[in-house]
Protein backbone atom coordinates (compact mmCIF):
# COMPACT_ATOMS: atom_id res chain seq x y z
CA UNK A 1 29.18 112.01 40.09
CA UNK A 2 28.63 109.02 37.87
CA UNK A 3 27.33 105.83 39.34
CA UNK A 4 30.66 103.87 38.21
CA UNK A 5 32.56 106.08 40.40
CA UNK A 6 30.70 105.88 43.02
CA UNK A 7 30.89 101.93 42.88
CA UNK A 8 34.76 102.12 42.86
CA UNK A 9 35.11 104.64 45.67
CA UNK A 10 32.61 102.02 47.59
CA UNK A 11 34.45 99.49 46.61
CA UNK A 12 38.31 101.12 48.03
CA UNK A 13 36.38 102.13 51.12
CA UNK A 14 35.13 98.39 51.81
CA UNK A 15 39.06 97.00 51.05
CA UNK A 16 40.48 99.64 53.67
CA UNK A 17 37.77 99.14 56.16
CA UNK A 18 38.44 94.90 55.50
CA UNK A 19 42.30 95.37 55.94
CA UNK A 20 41.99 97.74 58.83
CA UNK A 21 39.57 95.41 60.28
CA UNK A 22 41.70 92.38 59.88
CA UNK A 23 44.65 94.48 61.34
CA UNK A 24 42.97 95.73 64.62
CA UNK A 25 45.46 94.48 66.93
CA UNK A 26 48.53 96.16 65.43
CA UNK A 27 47.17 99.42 65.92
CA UNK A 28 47.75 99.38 69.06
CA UNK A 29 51.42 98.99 68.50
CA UNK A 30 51.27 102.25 66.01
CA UNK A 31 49.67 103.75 68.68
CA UNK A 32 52.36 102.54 71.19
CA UNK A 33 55.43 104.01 68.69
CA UNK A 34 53.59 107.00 67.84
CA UNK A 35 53.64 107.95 72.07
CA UNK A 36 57.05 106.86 72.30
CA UNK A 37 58.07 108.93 69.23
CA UNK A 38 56.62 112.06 70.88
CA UNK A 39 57.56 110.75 74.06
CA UNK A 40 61.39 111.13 72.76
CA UNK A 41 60.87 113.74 70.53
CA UNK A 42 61.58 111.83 67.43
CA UNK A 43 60.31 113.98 63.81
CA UNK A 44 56.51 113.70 63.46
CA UNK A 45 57.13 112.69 59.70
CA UNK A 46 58.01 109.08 60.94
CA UNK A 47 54.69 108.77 62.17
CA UNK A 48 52.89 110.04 59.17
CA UNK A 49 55.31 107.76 56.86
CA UNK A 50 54.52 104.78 59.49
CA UNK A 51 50.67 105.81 59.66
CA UNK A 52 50.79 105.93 55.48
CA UNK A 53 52.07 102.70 54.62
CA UNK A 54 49.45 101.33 57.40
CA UNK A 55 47.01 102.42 55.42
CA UNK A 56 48.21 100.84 52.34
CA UNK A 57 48.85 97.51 53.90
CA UNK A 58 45.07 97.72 54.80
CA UNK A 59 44.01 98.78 51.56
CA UNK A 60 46.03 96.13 49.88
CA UNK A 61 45.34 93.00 52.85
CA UNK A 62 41.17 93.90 52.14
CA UNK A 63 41.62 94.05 48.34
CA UNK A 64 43.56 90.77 48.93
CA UNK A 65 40.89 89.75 51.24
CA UNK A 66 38.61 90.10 48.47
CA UNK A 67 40.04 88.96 45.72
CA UNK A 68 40.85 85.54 46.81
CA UNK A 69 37.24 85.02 47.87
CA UNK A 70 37.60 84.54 51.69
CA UNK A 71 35.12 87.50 52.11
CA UNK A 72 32.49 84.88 50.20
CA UNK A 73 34.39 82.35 53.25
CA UNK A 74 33.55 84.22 55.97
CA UNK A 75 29.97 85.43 55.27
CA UNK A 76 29.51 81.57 54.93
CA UNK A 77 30.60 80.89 58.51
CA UNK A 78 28.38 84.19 59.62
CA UNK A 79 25.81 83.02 57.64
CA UNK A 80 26.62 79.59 59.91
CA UNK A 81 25.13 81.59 62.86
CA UNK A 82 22.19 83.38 61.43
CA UNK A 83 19.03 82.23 62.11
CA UNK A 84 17.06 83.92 59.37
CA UNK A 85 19.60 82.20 56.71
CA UNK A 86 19.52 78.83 58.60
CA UNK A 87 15.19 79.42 58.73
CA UNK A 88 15.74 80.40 54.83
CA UNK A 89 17.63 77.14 53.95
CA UNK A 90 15.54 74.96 56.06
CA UNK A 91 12.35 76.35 54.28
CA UNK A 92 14.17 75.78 50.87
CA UNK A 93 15.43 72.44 51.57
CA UNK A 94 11.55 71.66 52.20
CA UNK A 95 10.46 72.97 49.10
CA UNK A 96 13.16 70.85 47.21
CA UNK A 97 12.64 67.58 48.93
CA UNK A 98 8.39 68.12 47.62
């Protein structure tokens, strides 16, 4: 497999596992209808339809996610919180200032 396509597969991956992290919480509620679909013996191809277009929202919320730059946002704020990057900047800010 070429390098390029491993990039882009990489790259899908880390938009579905953004969107499905940003959409934790309504999981819970698929998980919710999914029990009371069995629970009243509703067709099983709901769920897959309901679990399918889940899984595009969170593809399409990460690439979002992504693509207007509040990944680059919120690595800031961890970076906020890191004390190797705060260490890092400190030491460069030193230099800079000689």
């Amino acid at each position: 497999m070429k390098f390029k396509t491993k990039y882009k597969l990489c790259l899908w991956k880390s938009y579905f596992e953004k969107g499905y992290g940003l959409t934790s919480y309504v999981k819970y509620i698929l998980v919710l209808v999914g029990f009371y679909s069995i629970m009243q013996r509703i067709d099983i191809k709901f769920l897959f339809l309901y679990g399918s277009i889940y899984a595009l929202i969170c593809f399409f919320l990460g690439k979002y996610w992504f693509k207007s730059h509040f990944i680059k946002a919120e690595m800031e704020v961890s970076n906020r919180y890191n004390l190797f990057v705060e260490e890092m900047r400190t030491k460069l800010h030193r230099k800079r200032m000689l």
